[in-house]
Each structure stands twice: as C-alpha cells, then as structure tokens.
PDB file of N, CA and C in Angstrom:
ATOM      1  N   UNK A   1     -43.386  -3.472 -10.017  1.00  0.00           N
ATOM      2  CA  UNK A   1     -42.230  -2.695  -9.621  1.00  0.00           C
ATOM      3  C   UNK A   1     -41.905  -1.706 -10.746  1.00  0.00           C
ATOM      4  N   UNK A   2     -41.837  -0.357 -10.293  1.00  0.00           N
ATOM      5  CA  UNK A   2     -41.224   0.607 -11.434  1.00  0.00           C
ATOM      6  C   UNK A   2     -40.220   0.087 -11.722  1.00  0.00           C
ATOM      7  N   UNK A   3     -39.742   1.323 -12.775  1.00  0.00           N
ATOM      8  CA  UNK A   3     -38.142   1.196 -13.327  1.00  0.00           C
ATOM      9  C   UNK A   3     -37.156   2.065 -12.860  1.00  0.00           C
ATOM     10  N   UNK A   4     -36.261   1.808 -12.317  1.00  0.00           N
ATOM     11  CA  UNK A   4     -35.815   2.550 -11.702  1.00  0.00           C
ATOM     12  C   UNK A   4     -34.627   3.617 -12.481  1.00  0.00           C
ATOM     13  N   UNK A   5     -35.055   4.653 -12.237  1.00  0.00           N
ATOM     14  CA  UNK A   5     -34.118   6.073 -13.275  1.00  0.00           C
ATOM     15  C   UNK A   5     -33.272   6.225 -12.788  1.00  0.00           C
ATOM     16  N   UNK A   6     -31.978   6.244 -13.206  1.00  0.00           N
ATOM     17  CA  UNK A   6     -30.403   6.769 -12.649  1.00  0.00           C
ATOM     18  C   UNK A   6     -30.383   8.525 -12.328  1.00  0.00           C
ATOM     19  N   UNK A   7     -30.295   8.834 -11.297  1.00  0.00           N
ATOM     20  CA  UNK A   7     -29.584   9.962 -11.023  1.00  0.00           C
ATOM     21  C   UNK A   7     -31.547  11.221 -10.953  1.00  0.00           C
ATOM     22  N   UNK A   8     -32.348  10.267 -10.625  1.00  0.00           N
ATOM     23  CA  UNK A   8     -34.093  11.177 -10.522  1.00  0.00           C
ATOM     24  C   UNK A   8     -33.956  11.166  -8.831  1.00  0.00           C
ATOM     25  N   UNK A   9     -33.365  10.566  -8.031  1.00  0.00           N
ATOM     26  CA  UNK A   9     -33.513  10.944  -6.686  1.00  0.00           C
ATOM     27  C   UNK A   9     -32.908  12.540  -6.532  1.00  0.00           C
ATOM     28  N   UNK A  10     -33.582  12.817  -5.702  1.00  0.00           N
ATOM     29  CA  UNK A  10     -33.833  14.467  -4.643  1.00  0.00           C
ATOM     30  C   UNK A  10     -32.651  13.966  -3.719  1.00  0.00           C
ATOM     31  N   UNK A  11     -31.284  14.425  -3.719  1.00  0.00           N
ATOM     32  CA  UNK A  11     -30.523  14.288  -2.594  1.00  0.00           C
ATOM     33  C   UNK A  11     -30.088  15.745  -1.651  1.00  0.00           C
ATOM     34  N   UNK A  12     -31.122  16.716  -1.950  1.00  0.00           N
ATOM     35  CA  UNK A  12     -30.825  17.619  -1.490  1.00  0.00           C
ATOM     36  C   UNK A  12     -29.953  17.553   0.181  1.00  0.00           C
ATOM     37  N   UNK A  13     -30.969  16.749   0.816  1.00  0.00           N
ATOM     38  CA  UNK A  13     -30.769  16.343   2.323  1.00  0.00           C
ATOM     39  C   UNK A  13     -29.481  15.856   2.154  1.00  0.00           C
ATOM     40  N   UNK A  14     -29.238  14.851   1.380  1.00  0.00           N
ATOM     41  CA  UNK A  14     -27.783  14.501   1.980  1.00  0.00           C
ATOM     42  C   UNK A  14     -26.557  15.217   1.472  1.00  0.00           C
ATOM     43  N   UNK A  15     -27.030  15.880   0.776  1.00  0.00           N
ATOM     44  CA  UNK A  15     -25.758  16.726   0.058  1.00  0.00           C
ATOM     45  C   UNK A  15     -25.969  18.079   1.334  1.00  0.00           C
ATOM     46  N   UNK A  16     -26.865  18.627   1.755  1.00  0.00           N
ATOM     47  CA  UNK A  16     -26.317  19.700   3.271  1.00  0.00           C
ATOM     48  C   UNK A  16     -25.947  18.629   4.270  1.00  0.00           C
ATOM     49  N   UNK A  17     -25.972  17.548   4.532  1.00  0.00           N
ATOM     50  CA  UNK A  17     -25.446  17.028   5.551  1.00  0.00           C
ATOM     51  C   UNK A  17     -24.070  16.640   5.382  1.00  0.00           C
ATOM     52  N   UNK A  18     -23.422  16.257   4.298  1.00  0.00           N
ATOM     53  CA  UNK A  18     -22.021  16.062   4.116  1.00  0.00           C
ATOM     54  C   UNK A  18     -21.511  17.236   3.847  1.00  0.00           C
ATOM     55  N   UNK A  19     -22.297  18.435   3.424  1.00  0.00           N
ATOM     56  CA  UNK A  19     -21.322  19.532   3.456  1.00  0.00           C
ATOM     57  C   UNK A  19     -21.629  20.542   5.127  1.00  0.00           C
ATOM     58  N   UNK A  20     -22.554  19.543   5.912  1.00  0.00           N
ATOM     59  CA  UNK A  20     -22.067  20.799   7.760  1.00  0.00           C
ATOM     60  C   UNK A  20     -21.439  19.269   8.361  1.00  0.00           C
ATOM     61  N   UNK A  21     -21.114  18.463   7.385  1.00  0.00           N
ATOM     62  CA  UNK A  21     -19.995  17.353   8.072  1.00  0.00           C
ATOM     63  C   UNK A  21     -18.636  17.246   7.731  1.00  0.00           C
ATOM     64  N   UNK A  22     -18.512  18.187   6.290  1.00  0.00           N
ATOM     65  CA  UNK A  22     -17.040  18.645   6.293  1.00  0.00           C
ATOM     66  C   UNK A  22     -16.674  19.895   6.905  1.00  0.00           C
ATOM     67  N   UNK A  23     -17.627  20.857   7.415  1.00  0.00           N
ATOM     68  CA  UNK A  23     -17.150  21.918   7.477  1.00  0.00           C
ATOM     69  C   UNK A  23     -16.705  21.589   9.148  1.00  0.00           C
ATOM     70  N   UNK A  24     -17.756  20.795  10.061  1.00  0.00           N
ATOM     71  CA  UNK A  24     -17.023  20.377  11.194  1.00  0.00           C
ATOM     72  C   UNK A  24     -15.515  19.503  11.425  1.00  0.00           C
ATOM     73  N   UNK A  25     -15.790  18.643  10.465  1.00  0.00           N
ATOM     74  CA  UNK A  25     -14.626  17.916   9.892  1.00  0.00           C
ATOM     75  C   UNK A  25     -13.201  18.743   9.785  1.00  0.00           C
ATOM     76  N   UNK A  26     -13.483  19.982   9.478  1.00  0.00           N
ATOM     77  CA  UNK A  26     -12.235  21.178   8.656  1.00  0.00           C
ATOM     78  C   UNK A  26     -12.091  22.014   9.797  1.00  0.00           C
ATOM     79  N   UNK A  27     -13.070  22.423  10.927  1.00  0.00           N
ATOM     80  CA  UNK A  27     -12.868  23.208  12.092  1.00  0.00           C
ATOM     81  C   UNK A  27     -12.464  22.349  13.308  1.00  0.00           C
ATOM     82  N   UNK A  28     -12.591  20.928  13.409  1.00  0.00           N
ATOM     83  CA  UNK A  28     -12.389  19.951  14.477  1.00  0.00           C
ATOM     84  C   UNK A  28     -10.794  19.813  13.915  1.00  0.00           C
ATOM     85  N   UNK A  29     -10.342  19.545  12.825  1.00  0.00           N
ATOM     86  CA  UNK A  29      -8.763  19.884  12.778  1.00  0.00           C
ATOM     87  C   UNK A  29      -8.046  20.985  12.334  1.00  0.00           C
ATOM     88  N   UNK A  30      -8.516  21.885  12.613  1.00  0.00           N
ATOM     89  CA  UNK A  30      -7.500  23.057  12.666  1.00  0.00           C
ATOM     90  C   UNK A  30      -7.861  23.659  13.844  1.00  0.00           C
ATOM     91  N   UNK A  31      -8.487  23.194  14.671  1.00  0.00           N
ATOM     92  CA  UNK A  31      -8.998  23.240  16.350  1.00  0.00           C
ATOM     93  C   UNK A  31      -8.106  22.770  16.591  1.00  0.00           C
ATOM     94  N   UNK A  32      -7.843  21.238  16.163  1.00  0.00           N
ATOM     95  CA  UNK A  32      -6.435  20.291  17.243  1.00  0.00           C
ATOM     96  C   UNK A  32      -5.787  20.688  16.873  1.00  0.00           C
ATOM     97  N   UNK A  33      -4.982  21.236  15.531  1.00  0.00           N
ATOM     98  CA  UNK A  33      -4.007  21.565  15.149  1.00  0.00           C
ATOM     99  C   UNK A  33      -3.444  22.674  15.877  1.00  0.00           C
ATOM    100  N   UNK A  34      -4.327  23.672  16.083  1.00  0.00           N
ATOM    101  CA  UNK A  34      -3.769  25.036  16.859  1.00  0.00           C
ATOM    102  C   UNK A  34      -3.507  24.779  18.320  1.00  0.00           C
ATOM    103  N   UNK A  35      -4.132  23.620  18.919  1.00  0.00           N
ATOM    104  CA  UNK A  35      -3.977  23.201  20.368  1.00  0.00           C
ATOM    105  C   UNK A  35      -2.506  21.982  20.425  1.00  0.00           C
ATOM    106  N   UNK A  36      -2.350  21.645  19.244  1.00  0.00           N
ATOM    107  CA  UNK A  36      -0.970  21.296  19.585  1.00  0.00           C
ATOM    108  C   UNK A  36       0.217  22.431  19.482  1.00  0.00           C
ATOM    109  N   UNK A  37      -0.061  23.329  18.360  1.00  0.00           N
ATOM    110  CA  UNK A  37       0.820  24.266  18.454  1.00  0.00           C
ATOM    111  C   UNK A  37       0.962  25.048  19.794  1.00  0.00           C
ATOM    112  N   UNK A  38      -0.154  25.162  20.487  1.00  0.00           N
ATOM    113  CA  UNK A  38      -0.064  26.300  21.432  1.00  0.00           C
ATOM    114  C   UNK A  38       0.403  24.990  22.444  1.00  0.00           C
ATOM    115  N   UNK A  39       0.387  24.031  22.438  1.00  0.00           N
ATOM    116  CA  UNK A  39       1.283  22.971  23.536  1.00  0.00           C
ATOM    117  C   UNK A  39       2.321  23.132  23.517  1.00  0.00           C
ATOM    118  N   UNK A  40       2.703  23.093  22.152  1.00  0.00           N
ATOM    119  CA  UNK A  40       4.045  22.712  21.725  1.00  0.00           C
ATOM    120  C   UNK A  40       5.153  24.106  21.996  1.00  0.00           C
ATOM    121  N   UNK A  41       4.734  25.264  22.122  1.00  0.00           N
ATOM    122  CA  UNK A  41       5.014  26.576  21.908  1.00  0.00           C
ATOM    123  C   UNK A  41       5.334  27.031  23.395  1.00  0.00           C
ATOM    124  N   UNK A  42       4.084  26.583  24.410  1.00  0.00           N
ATOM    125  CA  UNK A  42       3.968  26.831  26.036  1.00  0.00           C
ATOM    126  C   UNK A  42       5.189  25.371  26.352  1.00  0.00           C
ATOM    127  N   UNK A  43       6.103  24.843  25.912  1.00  0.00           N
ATOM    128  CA  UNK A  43       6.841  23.638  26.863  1.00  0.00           C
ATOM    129  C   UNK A  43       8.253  23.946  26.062  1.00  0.00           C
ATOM    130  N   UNK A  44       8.211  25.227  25.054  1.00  0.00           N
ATOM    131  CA  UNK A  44       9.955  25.449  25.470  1.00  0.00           C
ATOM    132  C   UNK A  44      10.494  26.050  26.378  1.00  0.00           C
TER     133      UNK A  44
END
C-alpha cells in the first residue's frame, strides 16, 4: 500500500460541480423568492 499524500488529489471535477451546484442553488432561490413576491403583490 502507498503512502498516502495530503492535499495530491486532482479535485478539479468536484470543485466545477459544487460551483454549477451553487450557482443553481442561488438562481432556484431568487426564482422562489421573486414568485412569492409577484404572489404576494397580485392578492392586494
């Protein structure tokens, strides 16, 4: 068994996947956010 080196892994892959999983993350609520406003705005 090698030795295993701290911080020699390639995380390229998961570092673009958590950043097009915040950016959906950041457009999925300010999506709901604007659809409650425009609820909230259409029922006075």
């Amino acid at each position: 068994m090698s030795d295993h080196k701290q911080g020699s892994m390639d995380i390229r892959a998961q570092e673009k996947t958590f950043a097009a999983f915040i950016k959906f993350a950041t457009w999925g609520a300010v999506i709901s956010i604007l659809v409650l406003i425009i609820m909230a705005l259409s029922n006075a």
